[in-house]
PDB file of N, CA and C in Angstrom:
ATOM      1  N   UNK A   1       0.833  -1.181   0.000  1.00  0.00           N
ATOM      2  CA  UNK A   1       0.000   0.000   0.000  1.00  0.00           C
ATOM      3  C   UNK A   1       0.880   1.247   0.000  1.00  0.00           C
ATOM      4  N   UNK A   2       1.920   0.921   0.794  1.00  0.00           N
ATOM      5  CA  UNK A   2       2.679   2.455   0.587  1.00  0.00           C
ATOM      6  C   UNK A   2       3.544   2.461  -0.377  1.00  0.00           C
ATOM      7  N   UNK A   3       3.461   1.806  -1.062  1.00  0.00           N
ATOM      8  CA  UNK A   3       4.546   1.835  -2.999  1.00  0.00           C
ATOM      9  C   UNK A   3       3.354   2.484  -3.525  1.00  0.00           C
ATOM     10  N   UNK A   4       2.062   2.207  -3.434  1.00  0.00           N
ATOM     11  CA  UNK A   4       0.891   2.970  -4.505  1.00  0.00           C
ATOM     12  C   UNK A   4       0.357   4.132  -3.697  1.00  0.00           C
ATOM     13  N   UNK A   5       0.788   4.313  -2.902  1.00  0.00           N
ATOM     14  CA  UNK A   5       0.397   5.101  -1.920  1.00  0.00           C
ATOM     15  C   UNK A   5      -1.163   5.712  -1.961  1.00  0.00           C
ATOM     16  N   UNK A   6      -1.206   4.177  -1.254  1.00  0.00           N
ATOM     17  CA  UNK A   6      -2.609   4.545  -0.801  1.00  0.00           C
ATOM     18  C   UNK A   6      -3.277   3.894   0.790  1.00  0.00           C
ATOM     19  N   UNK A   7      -3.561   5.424   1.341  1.00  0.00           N
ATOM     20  CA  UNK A   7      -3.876   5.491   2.432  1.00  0.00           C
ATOM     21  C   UNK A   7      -4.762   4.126   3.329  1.00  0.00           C
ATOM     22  N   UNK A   8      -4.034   3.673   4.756  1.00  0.00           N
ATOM     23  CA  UNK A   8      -4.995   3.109   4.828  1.00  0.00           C
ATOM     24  C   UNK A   8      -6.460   3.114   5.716  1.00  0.00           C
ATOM     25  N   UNK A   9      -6.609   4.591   5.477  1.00  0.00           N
ATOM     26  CA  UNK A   9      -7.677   5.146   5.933  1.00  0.00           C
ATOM     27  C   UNK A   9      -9.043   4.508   4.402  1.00  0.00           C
ATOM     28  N   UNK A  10      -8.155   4.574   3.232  1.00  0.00           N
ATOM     29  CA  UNK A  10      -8.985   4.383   2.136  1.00  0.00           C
ATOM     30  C   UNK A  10      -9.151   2.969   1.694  1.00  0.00           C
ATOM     31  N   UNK A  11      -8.236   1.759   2.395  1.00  0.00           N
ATOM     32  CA  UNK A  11      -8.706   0.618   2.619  1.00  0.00           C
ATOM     33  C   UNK A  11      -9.678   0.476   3.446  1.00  0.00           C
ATOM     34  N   UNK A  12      -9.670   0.792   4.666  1.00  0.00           N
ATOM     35  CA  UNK A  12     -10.933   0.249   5.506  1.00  0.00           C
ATOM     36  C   UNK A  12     -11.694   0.907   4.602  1.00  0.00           C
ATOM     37  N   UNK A  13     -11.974   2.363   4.218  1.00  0.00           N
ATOM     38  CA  UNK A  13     -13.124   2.380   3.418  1.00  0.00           C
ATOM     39  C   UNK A  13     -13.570   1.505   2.470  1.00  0.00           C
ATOM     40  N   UNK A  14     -12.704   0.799   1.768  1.00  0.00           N
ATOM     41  CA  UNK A  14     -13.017  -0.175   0.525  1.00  0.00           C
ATOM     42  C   UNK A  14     -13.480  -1.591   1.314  1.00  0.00           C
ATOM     43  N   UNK A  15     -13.272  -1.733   2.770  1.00  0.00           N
ATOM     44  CA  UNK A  15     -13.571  -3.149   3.343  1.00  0.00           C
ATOM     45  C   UNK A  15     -15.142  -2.651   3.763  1.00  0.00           C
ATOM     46  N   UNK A  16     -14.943  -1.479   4.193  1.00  0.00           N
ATOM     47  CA  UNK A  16     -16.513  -1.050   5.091  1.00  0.00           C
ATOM     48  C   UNK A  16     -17.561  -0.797   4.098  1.00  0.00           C
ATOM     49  N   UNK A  17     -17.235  -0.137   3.024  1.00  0.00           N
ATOM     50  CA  UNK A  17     -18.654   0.390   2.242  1.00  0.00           C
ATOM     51  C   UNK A  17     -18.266  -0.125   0.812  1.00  0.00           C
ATOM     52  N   UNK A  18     -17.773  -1.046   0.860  1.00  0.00           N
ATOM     53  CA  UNK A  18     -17.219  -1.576  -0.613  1.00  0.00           C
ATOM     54  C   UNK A  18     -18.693  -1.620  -1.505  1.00  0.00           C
ATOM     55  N   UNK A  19     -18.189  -1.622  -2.614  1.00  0.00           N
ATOM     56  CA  UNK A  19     -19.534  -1.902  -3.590  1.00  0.00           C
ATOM     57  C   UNK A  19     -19.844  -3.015  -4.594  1.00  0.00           C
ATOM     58  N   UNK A  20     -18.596  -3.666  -4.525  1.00  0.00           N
ATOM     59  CA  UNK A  20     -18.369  -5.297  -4.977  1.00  0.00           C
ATOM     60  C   UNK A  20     -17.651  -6.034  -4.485  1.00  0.00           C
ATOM     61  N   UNK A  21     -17.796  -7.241  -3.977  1.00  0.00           N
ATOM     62  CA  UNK A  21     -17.269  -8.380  -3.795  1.00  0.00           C
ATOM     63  C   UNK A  21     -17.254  -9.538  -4.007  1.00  0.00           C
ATOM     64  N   UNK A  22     -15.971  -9.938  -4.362  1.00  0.00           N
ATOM     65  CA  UNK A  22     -15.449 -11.446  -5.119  1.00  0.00           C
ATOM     66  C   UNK A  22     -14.720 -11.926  -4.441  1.00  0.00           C
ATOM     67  N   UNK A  23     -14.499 -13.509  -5.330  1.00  0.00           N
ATOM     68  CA  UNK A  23     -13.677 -14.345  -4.704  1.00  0.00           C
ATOM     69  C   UNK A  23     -12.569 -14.708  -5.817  1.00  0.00           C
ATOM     70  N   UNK A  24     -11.195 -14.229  -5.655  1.00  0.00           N
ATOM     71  CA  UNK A  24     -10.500 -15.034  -6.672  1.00  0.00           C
ATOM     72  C   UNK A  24     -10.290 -16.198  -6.697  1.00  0.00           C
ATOM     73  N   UNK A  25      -9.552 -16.882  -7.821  1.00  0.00           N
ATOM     74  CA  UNK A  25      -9.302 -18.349  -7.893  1.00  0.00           C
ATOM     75  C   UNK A  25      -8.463 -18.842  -7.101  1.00  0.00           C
ATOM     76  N   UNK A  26      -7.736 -17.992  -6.062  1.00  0.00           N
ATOM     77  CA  UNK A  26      -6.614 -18.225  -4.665  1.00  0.00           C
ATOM     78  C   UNK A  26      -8.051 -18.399  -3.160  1.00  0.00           C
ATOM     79  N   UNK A  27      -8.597 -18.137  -3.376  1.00  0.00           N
ATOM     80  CA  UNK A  27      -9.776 -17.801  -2.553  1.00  0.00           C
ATOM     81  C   UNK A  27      -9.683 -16.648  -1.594  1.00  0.00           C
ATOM     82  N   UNK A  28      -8.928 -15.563  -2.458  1.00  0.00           N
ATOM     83  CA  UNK A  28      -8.852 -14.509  -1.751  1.00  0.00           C
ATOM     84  C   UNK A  28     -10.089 -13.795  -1.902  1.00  0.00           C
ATOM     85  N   UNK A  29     -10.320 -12.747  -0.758  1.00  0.00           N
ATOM     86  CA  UNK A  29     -11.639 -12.273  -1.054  1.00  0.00           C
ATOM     87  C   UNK A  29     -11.175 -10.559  -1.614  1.00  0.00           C
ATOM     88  N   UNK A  30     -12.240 -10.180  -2.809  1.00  0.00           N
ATOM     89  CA  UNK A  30     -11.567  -8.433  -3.431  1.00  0.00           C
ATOM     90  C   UNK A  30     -13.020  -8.144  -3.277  1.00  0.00           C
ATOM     91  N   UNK A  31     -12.663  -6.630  -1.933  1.00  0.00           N
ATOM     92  CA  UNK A  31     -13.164  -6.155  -2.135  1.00  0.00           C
ATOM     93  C   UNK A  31     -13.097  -4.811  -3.019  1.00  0.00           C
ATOM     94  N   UNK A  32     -14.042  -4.074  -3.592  1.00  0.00           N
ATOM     95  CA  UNK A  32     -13.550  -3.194  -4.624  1.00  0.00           C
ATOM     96  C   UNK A  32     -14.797  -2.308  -4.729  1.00  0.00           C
ATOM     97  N   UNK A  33     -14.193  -0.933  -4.837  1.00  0.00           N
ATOM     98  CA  UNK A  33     -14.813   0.790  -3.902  1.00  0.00           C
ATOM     99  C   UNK A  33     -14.293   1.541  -5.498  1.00  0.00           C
ATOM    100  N   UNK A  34     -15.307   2.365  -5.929  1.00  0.00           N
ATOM    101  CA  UNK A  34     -15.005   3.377  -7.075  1.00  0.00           C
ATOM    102  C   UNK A  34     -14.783   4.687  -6.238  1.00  0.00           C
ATOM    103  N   UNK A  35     -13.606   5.655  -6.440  1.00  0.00           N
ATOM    104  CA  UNK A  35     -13.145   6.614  -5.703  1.00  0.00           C
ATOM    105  C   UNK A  35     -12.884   7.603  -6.607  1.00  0.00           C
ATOM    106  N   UNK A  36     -12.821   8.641  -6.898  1.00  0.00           N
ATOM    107  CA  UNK A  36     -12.039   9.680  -7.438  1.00  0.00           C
ATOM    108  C   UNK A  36     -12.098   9.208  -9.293  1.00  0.00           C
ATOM    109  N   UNK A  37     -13.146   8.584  -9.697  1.00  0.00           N
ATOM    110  CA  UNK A  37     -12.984   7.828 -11.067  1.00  0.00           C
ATOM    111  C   UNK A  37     -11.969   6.842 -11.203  1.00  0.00           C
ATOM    112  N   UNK A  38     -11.825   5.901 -10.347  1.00  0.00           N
ATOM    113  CA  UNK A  38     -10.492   4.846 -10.094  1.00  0.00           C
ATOM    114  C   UNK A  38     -11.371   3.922  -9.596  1.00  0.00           C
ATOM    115  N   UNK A  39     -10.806   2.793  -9.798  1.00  0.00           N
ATOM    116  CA  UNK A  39     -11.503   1.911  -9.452  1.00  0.00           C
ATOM    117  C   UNK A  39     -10.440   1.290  -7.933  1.00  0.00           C
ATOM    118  N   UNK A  40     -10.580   1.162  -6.680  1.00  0.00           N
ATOM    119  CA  UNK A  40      -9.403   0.433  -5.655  1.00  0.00           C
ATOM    120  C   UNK A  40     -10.015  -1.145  -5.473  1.00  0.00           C
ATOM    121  N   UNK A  41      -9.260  -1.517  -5.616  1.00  0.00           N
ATOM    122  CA  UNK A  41      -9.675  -3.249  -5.060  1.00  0.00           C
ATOM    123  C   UNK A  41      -8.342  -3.309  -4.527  1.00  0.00           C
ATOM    124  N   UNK A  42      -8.917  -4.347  -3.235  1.00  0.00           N
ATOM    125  CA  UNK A  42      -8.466  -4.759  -1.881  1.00  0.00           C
ATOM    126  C   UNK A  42      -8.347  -6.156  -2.063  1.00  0.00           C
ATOM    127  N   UNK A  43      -7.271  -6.809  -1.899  1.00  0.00           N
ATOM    128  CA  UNK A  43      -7.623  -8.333  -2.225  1.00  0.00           C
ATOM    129  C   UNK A  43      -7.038  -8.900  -0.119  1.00  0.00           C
ATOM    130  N   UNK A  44      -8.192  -9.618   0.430  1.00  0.00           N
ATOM    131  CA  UNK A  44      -8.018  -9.962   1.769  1.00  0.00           C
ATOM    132  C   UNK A  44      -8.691 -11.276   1.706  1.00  0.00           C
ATOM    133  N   UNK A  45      -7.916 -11.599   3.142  1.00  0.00           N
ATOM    134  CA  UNK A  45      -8.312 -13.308   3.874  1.00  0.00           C
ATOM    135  C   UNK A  45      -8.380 -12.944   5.004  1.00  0.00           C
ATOM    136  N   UNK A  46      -9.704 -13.419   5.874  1.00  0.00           N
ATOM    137  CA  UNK A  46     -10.131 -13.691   6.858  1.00  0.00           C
ATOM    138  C   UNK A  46      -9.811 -14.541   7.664  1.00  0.00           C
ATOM    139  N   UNK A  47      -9.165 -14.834   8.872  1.00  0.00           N
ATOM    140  CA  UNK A  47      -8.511 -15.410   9.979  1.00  0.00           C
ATOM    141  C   UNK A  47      -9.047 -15.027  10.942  1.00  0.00           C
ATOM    142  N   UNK A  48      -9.461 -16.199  11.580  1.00  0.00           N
ATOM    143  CA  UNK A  48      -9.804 -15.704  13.422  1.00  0.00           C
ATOM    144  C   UNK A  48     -10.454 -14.433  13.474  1.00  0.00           C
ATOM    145  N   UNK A  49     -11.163 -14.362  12.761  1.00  0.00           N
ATOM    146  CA  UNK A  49     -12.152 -12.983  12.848  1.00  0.00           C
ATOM    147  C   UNK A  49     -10.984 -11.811  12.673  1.00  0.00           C
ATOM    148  N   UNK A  50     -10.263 -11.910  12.245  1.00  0.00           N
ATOM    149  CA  UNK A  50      -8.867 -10.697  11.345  1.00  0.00           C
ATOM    150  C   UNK A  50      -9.286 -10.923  10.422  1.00  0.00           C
ATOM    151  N   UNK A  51      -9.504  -9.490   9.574  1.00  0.00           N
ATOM    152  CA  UNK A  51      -8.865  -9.343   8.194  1.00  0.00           C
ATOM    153  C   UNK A  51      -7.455  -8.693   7.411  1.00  0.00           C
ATOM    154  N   UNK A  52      -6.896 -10.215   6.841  1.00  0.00           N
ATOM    155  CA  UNK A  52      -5.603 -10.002   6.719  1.00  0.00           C
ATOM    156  C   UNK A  52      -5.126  -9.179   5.054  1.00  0.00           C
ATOM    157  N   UNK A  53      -5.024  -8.084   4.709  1.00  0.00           N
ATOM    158  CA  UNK A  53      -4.843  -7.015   3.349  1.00  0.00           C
ATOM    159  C   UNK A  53      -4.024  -8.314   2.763  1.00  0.00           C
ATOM    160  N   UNK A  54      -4.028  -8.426   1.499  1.00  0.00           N
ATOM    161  CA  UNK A  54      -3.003  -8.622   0.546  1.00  0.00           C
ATOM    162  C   UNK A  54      -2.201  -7.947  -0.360  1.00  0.00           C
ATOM    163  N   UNK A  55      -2.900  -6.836  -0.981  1.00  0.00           N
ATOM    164  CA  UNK A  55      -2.799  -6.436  -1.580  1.00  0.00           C
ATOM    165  C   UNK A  55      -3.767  -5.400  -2.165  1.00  0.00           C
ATOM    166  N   UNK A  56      -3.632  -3.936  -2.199  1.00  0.00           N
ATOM    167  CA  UNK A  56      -4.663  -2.628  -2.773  1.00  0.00           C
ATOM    168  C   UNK A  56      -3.924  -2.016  -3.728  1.00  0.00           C
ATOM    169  N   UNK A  57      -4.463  -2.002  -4.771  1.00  0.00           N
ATOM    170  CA  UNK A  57      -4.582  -1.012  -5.454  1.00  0.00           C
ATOM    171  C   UNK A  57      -5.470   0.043  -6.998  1.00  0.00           C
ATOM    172  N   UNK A  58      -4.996   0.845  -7.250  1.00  0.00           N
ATOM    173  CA  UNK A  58      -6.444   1.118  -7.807  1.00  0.00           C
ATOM    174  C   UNK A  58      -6.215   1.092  -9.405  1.00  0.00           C
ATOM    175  N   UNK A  59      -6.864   1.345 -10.178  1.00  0.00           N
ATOM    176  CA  UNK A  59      -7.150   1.147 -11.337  1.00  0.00           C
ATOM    177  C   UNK A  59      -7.892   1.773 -12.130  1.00  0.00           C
ATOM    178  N   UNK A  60      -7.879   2.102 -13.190  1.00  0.00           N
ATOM    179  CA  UNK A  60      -9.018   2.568 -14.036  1.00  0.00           C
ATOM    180  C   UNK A  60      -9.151   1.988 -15.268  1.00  0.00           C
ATOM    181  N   UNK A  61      -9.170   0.769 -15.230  1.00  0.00           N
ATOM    182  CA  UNK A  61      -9.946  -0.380 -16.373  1.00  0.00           C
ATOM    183  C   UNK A  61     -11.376  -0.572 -15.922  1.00  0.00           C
ATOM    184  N   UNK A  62     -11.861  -0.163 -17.266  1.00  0.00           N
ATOM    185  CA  UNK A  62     -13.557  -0.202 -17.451  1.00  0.00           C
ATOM    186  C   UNK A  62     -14.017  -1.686 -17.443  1.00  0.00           C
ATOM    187  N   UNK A  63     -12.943  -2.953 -17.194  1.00  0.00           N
ATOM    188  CA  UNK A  63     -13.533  -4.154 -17.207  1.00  0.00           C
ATOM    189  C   UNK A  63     -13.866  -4.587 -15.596  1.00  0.00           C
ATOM    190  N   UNK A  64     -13.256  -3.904 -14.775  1.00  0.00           N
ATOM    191  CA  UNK A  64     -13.513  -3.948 -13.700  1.00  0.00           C
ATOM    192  C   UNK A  64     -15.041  -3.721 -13.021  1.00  0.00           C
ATOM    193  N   UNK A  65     -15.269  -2.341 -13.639  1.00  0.00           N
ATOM    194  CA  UNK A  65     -17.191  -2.085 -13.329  1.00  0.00           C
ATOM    195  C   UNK A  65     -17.840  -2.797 -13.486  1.00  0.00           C
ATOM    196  N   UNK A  66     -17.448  -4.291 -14.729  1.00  0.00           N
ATOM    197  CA  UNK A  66     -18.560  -4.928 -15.195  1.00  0.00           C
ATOM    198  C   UNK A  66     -18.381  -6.411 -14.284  1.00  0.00           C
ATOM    199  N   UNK A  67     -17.574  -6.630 -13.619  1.00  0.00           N
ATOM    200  CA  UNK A  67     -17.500  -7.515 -12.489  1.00  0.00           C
ATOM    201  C   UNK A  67     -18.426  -7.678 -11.750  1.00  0.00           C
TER     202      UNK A  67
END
């Protein structure tokens, strides 16, 4: 997150009010928040009631919306 620098005030936002969620083929779970015309996806795993980040960052591919 801090190579793309992005805040992680703006992850929990993407875990709390996300507006899509998937499962990749790792069985990670993405969640994914439209911000500023960008698309951020969050890719996380759940442990012991933790949620553990993998990986955020954002994007602006229009194939993403249609997810």
């Amino acid at each position: 997150m801090k190579q793309r620098a992005i805040a992680r005030d703006e992850v929990v936002q993407a875990l709390t009010k996300l507006e899509k969620r998937m499962t990749d083929s790792l069985g990670h779970t993405i969640a994914q928040l439209e911000t500023n015309n960008k698309i951020l996806r969050v890719f996380f795993v759940e442990r012991e009631g933790n949620i553990i980040v993998i990986t955020a960052y954002r994007t602006s591919q229009e194939k993403y919306k249609k997810v």
